[in-house]
C-alpha atoms as a PDB file:
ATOM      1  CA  UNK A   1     -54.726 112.933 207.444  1.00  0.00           C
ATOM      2  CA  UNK A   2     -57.338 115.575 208.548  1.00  0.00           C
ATOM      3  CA  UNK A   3     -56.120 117.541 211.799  1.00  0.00           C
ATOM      4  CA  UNK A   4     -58.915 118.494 214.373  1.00  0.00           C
ATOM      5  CA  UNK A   5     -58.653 121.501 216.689  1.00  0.00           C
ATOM      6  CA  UNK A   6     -60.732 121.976 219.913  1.00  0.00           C
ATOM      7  CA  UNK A   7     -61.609 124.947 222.274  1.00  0.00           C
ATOM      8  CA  UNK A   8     -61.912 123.603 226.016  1.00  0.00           C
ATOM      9  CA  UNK A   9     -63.657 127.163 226.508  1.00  0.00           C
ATOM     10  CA  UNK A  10     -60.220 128.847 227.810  1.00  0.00           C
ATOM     11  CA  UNK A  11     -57.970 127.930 224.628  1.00  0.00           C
ATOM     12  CA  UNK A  12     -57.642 126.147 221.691  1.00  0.00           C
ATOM     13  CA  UNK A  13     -55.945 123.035 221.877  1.00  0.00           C
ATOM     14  CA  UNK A  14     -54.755 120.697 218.809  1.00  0.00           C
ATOM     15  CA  UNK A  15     -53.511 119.683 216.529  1.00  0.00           C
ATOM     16  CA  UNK A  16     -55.349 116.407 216.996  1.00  0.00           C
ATOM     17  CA  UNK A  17     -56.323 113.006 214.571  1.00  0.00           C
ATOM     18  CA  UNK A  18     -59.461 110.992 214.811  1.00  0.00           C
ATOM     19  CA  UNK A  19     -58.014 108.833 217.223  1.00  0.00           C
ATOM     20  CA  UNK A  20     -56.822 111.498 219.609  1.00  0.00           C
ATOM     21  CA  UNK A  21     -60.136 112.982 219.675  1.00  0.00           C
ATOM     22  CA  UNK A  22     -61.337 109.565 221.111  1.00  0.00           C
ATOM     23  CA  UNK A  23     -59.273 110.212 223.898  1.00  0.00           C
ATOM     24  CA  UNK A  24     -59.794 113.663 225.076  1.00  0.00           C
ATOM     25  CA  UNK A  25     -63.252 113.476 225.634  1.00  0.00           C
ATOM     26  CA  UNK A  26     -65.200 115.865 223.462  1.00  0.00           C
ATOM     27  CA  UNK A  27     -68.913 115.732 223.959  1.00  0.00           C
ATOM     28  CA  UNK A  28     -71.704 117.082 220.928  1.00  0.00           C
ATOM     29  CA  UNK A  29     -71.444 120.561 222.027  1.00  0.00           C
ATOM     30  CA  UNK A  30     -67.443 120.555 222.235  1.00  0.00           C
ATOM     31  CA  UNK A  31     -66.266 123.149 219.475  1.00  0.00           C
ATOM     32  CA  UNK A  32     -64.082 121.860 216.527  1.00  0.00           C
ATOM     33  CA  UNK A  33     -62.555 123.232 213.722  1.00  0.00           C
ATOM     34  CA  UNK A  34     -60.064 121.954 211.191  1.00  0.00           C
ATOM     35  CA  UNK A  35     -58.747 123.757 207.570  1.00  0.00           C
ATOM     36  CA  UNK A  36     -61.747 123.920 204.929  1.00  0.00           C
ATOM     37  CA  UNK A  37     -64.023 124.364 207.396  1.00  0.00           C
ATOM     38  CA  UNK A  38     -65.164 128.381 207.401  1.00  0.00           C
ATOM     39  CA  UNK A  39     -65.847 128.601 211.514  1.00  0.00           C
ATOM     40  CA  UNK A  40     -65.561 127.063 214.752  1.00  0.00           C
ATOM     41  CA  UNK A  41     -68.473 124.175 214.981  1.00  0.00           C
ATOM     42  CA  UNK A  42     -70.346 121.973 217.251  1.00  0.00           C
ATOM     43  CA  UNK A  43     -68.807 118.387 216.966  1.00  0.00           C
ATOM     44  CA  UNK A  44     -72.519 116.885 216.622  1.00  0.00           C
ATOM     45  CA  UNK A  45     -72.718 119.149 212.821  1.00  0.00           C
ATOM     46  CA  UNK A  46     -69.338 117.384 211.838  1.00  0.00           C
ATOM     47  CA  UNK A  47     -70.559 113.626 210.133  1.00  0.00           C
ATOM     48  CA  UNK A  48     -67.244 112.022 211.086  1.00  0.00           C
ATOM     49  CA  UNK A  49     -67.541 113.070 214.571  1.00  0.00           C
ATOM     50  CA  UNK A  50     -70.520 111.781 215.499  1.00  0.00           C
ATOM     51  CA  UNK A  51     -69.075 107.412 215.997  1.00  0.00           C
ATOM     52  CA  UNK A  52     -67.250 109.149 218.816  1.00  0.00           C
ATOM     53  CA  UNK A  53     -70.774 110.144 220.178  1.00  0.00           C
ATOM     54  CA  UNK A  54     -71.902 106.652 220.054  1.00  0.00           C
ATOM     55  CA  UNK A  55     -69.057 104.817 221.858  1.00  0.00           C
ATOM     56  CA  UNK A  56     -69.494 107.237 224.412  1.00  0.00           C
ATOM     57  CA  UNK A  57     -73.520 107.163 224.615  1.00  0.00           C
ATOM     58  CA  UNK A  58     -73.047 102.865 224.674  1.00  0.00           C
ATOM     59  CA  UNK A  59     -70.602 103.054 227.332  1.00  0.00           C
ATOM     60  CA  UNK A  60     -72.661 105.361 229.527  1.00  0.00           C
ATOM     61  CA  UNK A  61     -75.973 103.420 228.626  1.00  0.00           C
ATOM     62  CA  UNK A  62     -73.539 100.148 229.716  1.00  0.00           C
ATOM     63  CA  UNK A  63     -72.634 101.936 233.221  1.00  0.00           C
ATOM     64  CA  UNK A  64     -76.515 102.920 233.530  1.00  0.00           C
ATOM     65  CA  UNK A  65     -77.381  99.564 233.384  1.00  0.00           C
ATOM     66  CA  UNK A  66     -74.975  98.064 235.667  1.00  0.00           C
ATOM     67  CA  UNK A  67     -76.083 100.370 238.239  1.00  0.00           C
ATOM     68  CA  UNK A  68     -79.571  99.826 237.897  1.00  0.00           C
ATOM     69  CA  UNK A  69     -78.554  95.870 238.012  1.00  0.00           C
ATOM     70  CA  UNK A  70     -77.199  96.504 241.469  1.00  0.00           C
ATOM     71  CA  UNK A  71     -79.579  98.198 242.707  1.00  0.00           C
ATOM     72  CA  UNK A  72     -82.216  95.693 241.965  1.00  0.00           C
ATOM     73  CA  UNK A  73     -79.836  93.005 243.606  1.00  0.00           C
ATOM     74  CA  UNK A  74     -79.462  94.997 246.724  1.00  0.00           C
ATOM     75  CA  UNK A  75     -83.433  95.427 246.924  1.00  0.00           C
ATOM     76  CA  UNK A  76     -84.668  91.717 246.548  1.00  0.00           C
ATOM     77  CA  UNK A  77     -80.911  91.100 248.948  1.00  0.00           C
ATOM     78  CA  UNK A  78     -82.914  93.138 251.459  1.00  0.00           C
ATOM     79  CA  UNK A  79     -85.788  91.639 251.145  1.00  0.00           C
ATOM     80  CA  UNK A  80     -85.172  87.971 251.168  1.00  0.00           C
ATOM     81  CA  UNK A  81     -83.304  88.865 254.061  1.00  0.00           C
ATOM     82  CA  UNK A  82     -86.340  90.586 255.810  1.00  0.00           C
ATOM     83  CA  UNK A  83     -88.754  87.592 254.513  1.00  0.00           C
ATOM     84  CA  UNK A  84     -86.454  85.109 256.427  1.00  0.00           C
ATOM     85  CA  UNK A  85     -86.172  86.635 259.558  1.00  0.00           C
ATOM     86  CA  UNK A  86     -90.113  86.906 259.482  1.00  0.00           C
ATOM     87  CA  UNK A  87     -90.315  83.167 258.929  1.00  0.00           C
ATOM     88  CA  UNK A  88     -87.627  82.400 261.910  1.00  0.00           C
ATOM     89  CA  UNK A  89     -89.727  84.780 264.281  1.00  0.00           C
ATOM     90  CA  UNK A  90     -92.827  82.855 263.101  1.00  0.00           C
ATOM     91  CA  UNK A  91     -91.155  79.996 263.385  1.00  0.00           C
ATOM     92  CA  UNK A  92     -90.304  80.204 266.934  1.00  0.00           C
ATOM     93  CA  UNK A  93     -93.508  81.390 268.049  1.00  0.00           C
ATOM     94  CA  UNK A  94     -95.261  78.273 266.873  1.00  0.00           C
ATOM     95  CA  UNK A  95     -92.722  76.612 268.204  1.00  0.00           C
ATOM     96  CA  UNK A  96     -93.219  78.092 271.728  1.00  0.00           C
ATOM     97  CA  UNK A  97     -96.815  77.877 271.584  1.00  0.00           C
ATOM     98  CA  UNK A  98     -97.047  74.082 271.210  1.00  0.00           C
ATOM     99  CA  UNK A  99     -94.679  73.197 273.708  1.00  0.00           C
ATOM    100  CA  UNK A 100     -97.103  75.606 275.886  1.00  0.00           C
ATOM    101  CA  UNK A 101    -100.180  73.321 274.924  1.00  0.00           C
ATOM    102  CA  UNK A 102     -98.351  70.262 275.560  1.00  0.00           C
ATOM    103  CA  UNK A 103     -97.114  71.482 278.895  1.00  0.00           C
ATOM    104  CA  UNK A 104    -100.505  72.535 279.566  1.00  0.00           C
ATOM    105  CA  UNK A 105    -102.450  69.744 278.695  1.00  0.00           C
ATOM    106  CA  UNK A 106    -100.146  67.278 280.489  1.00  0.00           C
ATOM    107  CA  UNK A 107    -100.496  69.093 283.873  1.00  0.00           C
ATOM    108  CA  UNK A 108    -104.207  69.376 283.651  1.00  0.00           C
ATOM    109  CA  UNK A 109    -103.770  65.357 282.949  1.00  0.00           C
ATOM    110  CA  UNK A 110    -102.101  64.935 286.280  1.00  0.00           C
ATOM    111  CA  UNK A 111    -103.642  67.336 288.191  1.00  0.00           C
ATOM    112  CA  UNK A 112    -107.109  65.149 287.345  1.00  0.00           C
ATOM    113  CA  UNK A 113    -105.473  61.861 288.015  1.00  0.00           C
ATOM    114  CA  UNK A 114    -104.522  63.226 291.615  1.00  0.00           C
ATOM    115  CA  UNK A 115    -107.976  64.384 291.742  1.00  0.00           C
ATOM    116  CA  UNK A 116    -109.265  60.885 291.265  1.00  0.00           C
ATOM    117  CA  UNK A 117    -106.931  59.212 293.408  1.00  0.00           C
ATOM    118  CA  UNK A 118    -107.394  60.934 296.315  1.00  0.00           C
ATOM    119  CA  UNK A 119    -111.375  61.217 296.322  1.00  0.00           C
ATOM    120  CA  UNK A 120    -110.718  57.049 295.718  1.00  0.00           C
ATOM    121  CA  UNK A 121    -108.785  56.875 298.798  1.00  0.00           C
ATOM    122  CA  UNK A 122    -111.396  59.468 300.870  1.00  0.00           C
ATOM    123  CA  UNK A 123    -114.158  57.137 299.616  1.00  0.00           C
ATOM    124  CA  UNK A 124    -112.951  53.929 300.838  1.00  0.00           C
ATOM    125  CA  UNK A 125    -111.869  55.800 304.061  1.00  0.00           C
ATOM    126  CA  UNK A 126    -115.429  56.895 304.582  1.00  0.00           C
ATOM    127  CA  UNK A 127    -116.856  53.193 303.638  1.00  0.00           C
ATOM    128  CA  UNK A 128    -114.741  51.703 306.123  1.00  0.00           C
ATOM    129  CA  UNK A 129    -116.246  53.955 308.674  1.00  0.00           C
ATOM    130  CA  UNK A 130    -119.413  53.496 307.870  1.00  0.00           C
ATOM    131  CA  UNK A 131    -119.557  50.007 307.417  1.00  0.00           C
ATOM    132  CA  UNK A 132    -117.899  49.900 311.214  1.00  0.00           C
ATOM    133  CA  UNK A 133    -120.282  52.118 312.726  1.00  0.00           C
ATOM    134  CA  UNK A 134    -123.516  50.535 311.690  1.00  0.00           C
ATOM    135  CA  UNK A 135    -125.117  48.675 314.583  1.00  0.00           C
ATOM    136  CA  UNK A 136    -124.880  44.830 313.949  1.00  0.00           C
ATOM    137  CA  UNK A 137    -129.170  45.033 314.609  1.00  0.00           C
ATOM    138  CA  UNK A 138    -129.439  46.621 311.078  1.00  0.00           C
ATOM    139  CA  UNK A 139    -130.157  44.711 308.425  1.00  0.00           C
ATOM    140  CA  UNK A 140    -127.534  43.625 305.259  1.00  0.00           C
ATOM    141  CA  UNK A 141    -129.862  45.126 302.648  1.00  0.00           C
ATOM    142  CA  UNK A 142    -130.270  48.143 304.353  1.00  0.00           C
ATOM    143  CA  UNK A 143    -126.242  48.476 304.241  1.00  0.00           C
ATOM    144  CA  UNK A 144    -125.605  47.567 300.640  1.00  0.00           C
ATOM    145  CA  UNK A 145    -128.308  50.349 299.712  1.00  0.00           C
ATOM    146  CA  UNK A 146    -126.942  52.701 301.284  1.00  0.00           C
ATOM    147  CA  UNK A 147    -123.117  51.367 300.013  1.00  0.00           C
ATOM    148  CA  UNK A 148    -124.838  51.178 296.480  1.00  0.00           C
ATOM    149  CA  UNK A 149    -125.724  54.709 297.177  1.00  0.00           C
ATOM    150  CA  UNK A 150    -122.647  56.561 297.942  1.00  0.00           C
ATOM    151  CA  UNK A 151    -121.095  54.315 295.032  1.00  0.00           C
ATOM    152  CA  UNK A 152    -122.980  55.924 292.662  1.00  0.00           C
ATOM    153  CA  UNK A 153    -122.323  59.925 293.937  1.00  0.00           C
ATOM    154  CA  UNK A 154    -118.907  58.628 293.826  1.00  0.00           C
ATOM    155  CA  UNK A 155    -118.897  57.411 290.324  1.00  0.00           C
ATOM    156  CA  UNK A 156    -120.855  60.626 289.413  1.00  0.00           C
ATOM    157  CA  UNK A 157    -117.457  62.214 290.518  1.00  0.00           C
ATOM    158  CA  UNK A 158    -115.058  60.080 288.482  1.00  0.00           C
ATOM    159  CA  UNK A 159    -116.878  60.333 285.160  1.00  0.00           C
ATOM    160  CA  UNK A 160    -116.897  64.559 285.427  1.00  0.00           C
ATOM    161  CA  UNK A 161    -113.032  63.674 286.094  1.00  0.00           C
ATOM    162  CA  UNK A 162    -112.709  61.041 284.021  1.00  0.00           C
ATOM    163  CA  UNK A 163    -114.450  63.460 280.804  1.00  0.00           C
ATOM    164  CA  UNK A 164    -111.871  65.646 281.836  1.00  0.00           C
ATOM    165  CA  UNK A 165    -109.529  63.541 281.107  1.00  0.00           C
ATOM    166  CA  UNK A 166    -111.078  62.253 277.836  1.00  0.00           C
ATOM    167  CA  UNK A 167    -111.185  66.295 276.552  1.00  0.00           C
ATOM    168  CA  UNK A 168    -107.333  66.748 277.845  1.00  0.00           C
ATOM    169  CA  UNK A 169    -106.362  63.595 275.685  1.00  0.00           C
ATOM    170  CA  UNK A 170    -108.223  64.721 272.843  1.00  0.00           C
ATOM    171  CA  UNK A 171    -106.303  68.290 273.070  1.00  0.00           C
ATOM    172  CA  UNK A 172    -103.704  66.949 273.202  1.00  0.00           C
ATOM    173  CA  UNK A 173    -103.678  64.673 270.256  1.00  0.00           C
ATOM    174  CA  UNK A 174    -104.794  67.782 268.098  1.00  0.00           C
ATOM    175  CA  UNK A 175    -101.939  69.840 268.998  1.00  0.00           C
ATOM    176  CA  UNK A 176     -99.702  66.343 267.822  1.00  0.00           C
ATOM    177  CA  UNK A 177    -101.459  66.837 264.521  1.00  0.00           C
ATOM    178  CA  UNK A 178    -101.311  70.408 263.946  1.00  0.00           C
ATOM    179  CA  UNK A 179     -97.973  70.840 264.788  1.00  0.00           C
ATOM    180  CA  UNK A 180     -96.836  68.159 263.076  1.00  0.00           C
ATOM    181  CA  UNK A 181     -94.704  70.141 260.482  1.00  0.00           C
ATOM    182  CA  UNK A 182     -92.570  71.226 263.521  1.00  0.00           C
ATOM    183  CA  UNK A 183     -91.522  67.782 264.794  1.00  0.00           C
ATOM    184  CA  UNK A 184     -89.338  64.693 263.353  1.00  0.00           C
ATOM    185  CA  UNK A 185     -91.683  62.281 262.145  1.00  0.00           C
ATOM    186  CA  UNK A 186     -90.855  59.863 264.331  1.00  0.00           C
ATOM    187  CA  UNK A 187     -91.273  62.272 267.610  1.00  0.00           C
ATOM    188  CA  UNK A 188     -94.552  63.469 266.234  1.00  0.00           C
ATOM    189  CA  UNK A 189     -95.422  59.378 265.427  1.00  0.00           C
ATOM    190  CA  UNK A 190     -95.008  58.587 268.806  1.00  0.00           C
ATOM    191  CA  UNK A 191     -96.829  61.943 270.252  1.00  0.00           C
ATOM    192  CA  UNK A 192     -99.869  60.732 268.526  1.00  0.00           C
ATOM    193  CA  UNK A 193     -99.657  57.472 269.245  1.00  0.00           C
ATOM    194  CA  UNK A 194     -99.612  57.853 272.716  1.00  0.00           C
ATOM    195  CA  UNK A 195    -102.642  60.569 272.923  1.00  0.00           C
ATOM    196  CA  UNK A 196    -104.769  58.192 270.820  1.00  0.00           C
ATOM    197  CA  UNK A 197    -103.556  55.293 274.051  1.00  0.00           C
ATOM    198  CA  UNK A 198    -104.725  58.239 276.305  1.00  0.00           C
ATOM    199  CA  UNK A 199    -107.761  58.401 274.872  1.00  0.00           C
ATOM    200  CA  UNK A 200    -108.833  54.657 274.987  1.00  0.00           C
ATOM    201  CA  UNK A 201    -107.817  54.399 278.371  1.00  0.00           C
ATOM    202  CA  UNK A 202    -110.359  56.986 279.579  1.00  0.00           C
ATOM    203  CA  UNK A 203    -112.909  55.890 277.257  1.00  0.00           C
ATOM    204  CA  UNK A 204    -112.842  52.522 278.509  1.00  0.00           C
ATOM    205  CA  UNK A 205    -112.662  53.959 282.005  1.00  0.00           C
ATOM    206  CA  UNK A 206    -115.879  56.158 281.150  1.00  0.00           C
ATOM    207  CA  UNK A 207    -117.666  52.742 279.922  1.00  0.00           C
ATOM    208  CA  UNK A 208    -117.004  50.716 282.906  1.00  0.00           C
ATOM    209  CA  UNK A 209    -117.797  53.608 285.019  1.00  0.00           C
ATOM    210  CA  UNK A 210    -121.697  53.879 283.281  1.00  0.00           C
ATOM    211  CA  UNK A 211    -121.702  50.045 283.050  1.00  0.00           C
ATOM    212  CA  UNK A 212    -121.158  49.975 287.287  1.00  0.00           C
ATOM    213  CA  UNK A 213    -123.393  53.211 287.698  1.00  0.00           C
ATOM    214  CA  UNK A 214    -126.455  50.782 285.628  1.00  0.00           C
ATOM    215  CA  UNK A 215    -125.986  47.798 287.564  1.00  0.00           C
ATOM    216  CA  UNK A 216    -125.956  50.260 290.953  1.00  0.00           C
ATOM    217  CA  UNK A 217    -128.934  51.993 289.511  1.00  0.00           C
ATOM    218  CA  UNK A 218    -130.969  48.328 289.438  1.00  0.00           C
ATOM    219  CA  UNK A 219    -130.161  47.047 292.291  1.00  0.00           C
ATOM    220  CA  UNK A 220    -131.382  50.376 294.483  1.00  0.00           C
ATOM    221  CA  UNK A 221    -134.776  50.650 292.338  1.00  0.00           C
ATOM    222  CA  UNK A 222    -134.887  46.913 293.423  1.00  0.00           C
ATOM    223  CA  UNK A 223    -134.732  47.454 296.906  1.00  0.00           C
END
């Protein structure tokens, strides 16, 4: 069997096989030399050499790849990491803003309901009062013209409340709808349901209000 010697660039080293070649390492420019050959060559001019090259070129190419494979793992890691914390943070903030509307639009729905109430109350107040201060010498129609009169500034002031009202509701059951995607079905059912109730309560409230304000209307031009 053929006997290989090496030079590590200090000394000469060897006897060696094929197989113990494998082992120490030698690269293409790793000098070789072996009886019958005339001088010291590169191990890339020697033709049964050069398989040693090519396990050691695959295994290289192998670790090249593997560390190119991580890398690539670690970057789309990192970023579907990144992507889902964006999507949390934009999560929330939708979040937050509709409870905002909703809070909104529910105390502007109050606040308008204790608007009406209490100019109700200071209107009856103030038709008591009248009605007990006219002198008993004036005539009926005279009173009920005058009653008819204030009626109608008074329902002037409801229906500005009561389209108030009507817009709030309406808000209100678009926020239900657009953030729909945020809520269990059945929570954002029942949201909707009850700003479409809101809604037909002050539109019927709007209609009776016009319907009185007509027949108020007639009766003064009447008189």
């Amino acid at each position: 069997m053929k006997k290989y010697y090496i030079n590590n660039g200090e000394q000469n080293l060897g006897p060696f096989d094929l197989n113990d070649l494998k082992s120490k390492g030698i690269d293409r420019d790793t000098l070789v030399w072996f009886f019958g050959l005339e001088r010291w060559s590169r191990a890339r001019s020697i033709p049964e050499l050069k398989e040693l090259f090519r396990t050691s070129l695959k295994r290289r190419e192998g670790g090249f790849r593997e560390s190119v494979d991580d890398e690539t793992a670690s970057f789309f890691k990192d970023r579907l990491l990144l992507f889902v914390a964006a999507g949390l943070l934009l999560g929330f903030g939708i979040l937050f803003y509709s409870f905002y509307i909703t809070s909104t639009i529910t105390q502007d729905e109050q606040r308008s309901h204790n608007e009406l109430q209490e100019s109700k109350e200071l209107f009856m107040q103030e038709r008591v009062v009248s009605v007990q201060a006219l002198p008993e010498k004036l005539p009926l129609l005279l009173a009920e013209k005058k009653a008819s009169t204030k009626r109608i500034a008074q329902i002037e002031i409801e229906l500005a409340i009561a389209d108030q009202n009507l817009a709030a509701a309406e808000q209100e059951l678009m926020g239900a709808r657009y953030f729909q995607f945020l809520r269990m079905s059945d929570v954002r059912q029942q949201e909707i349901e009850a700003a479409n109730k809101k809604i037909e309560v002050w539109k019927d409230e709007i209609k009776l209000l016009k319907a009185e304000m007509h027949g108020l209307d007639t009766a003064v031009a009447k008189d």
